[in-house]
N, C-alpha and C. Protein backbone atom coordinates (compact mmCIF):
# COMPACT_ATOMS: atom_id res chain seq x y z
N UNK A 1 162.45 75.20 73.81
CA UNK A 1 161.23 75.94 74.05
C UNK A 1 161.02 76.93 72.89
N UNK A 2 159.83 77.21 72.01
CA UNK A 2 159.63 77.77 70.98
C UNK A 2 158.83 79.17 71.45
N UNK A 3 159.27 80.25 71.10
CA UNK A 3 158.89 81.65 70.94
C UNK A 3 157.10 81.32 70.71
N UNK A 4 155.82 81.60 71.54
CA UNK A 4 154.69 81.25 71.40
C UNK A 4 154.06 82.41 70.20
N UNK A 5 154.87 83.52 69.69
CA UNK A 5 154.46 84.34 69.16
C UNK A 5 155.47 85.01 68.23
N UNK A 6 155.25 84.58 67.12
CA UNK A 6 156.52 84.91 65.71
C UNK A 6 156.71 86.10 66.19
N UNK A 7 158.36 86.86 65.74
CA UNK A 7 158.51 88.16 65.76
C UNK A 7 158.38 88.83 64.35
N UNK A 8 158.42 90.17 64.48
CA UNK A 8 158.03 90.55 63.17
C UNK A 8 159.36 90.83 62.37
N UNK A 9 158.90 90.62 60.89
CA UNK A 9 160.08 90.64 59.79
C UNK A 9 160.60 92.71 60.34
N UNK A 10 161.40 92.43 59.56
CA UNK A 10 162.28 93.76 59.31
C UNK A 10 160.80 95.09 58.76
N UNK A 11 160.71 94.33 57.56
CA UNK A 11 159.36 95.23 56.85
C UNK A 11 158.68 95.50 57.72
N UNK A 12 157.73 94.51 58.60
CA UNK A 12 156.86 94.21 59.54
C UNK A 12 156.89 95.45 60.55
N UNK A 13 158.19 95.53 60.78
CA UNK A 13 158.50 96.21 62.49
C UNK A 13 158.48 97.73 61.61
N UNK A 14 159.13 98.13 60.42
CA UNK A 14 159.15 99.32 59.75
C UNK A 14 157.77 99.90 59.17
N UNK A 15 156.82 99.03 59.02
CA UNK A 15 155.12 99.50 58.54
C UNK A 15 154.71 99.71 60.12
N UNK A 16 155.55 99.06 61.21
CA UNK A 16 154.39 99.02 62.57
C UNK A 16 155.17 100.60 63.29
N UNK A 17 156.50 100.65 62.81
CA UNK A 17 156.63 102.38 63.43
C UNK A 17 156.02 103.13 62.32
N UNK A 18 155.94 103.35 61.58
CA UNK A 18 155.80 104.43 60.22
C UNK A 18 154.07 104.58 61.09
N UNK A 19 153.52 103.72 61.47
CA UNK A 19 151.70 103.90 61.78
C UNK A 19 151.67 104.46 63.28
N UNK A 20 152.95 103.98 63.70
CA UNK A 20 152.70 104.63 65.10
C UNK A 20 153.03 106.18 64.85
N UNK A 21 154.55 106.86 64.02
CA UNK A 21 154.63 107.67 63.68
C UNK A 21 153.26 108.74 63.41
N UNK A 22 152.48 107.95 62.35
CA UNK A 22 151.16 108.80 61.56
C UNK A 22 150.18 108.75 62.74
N UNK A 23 150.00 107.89 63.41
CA UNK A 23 149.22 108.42 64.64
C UNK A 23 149.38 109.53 65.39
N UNK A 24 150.61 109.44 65.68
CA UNK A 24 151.10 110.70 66.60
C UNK A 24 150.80 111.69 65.93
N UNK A 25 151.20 111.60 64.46
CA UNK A 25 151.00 113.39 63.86
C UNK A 25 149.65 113.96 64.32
N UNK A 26 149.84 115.24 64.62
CA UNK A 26 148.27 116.09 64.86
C UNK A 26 147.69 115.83 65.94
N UNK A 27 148.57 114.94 66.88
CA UNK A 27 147.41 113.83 67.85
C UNK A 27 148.34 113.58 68.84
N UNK A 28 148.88 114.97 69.63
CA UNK A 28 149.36 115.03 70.96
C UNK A 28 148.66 116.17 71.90
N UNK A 29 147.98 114.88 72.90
CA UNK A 29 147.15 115.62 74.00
C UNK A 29 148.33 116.21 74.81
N UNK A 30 147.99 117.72 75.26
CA UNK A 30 149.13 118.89 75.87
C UNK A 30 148.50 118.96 77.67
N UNK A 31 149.04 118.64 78.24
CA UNK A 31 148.35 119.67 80.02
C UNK A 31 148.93 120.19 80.41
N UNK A 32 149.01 121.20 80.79
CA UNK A 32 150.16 122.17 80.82
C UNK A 32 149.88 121.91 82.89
N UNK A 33 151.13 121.45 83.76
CA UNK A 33 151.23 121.51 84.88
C UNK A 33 150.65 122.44 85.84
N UNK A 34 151.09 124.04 84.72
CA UNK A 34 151.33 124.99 85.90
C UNK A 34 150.01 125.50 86.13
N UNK A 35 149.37 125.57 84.72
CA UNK A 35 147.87 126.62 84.94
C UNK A 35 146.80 125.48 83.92
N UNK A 36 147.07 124.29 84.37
CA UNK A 36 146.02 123.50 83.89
C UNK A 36 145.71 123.48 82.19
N UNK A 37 145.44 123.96 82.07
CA UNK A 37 145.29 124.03 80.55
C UNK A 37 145.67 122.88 79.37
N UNK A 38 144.49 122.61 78.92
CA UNK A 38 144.73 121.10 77.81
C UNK A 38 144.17 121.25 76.36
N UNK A 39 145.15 120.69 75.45
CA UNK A 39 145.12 120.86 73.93
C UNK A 39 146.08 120.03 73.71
N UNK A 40 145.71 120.19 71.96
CA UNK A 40 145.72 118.82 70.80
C UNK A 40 146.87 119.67 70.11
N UNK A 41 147.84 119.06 69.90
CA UNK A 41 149.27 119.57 69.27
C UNK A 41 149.74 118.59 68.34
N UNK A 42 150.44 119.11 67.78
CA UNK A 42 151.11 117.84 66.65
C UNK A 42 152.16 118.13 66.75
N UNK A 43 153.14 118.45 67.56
CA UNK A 43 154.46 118.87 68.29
C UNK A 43 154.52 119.07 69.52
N UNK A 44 155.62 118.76 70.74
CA UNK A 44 155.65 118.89 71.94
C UNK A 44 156.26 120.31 71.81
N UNK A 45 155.06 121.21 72.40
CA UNK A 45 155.56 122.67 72.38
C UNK A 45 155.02 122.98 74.15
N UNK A 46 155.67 124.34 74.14
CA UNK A 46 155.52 124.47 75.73
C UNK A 46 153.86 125.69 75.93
N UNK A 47 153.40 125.53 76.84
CA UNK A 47 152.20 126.22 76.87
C UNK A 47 151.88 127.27 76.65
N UNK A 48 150.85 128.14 76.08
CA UNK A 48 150.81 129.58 76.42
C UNK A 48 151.20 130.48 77.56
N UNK A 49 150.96 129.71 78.83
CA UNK A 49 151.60 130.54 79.92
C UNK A 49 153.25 130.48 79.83
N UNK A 50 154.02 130.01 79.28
CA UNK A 50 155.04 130.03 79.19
C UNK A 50 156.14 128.78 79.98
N UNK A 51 155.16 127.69 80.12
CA UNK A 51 155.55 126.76 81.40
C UNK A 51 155.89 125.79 80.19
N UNK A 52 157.28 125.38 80.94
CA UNK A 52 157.68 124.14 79.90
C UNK A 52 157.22 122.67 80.90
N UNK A 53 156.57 122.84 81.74
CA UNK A 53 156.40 121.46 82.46
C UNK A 53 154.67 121.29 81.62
N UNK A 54 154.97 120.42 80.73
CA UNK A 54 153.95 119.97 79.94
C UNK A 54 154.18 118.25 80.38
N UNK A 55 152.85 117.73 80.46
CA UNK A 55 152.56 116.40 80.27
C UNK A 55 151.85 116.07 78.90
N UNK A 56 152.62 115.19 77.89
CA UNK A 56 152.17 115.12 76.84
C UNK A 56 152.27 113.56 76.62
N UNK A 57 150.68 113.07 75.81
CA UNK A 57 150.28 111.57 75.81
C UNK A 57 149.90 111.65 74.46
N UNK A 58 150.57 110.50 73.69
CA UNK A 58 150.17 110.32 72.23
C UNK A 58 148.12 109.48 72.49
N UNK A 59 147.84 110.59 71.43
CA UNK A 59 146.06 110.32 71.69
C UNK A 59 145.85 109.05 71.10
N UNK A 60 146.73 107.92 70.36
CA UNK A 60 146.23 106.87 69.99
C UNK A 60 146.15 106.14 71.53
N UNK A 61 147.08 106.28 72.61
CA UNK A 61 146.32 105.58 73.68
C UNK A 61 145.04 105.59 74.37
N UNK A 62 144.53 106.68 74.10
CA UNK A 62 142.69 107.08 74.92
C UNK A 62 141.83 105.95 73.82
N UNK A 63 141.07 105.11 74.97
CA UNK A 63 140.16 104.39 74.26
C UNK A 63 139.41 105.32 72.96
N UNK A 64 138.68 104.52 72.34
CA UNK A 64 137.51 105.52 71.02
C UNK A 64 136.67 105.17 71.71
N UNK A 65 135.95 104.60 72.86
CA UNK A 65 134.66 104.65 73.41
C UNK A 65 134.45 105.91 74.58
């Protein structure tokens, strides 16, 4: 039975993190649990209120529509 979908070379898989990497930079949506609060970070940092229960989603997943 043949793999229906080549895997990627070495290079391949190293250009496809390096882009996921550069996405993420600058481009982490923040919600902070305790007192709601949402912002754009380019590091998982903990909120102004001082709450480390942050939910944080890399923004290349939100559709562009």
């Amino acid at each position: 039975m043949t793999d229906p979908q080549p895997q990627l070379s070495p290079d391949e898989l190293r250009n496809w993190q390096l882009s996921i990497e550069e996405a993420n930079r600058y481009n982490i949506f923040c919600h902070c649990r305790r007192c709601d609060r949402e912002w754009i970070a380019s590091d998982y940092v903990i909120c102004n209120c001082g709450s480390q229960d942050v939910e944080y989603i890399a923004c290349w997943q939100f559709p562009d529509d």
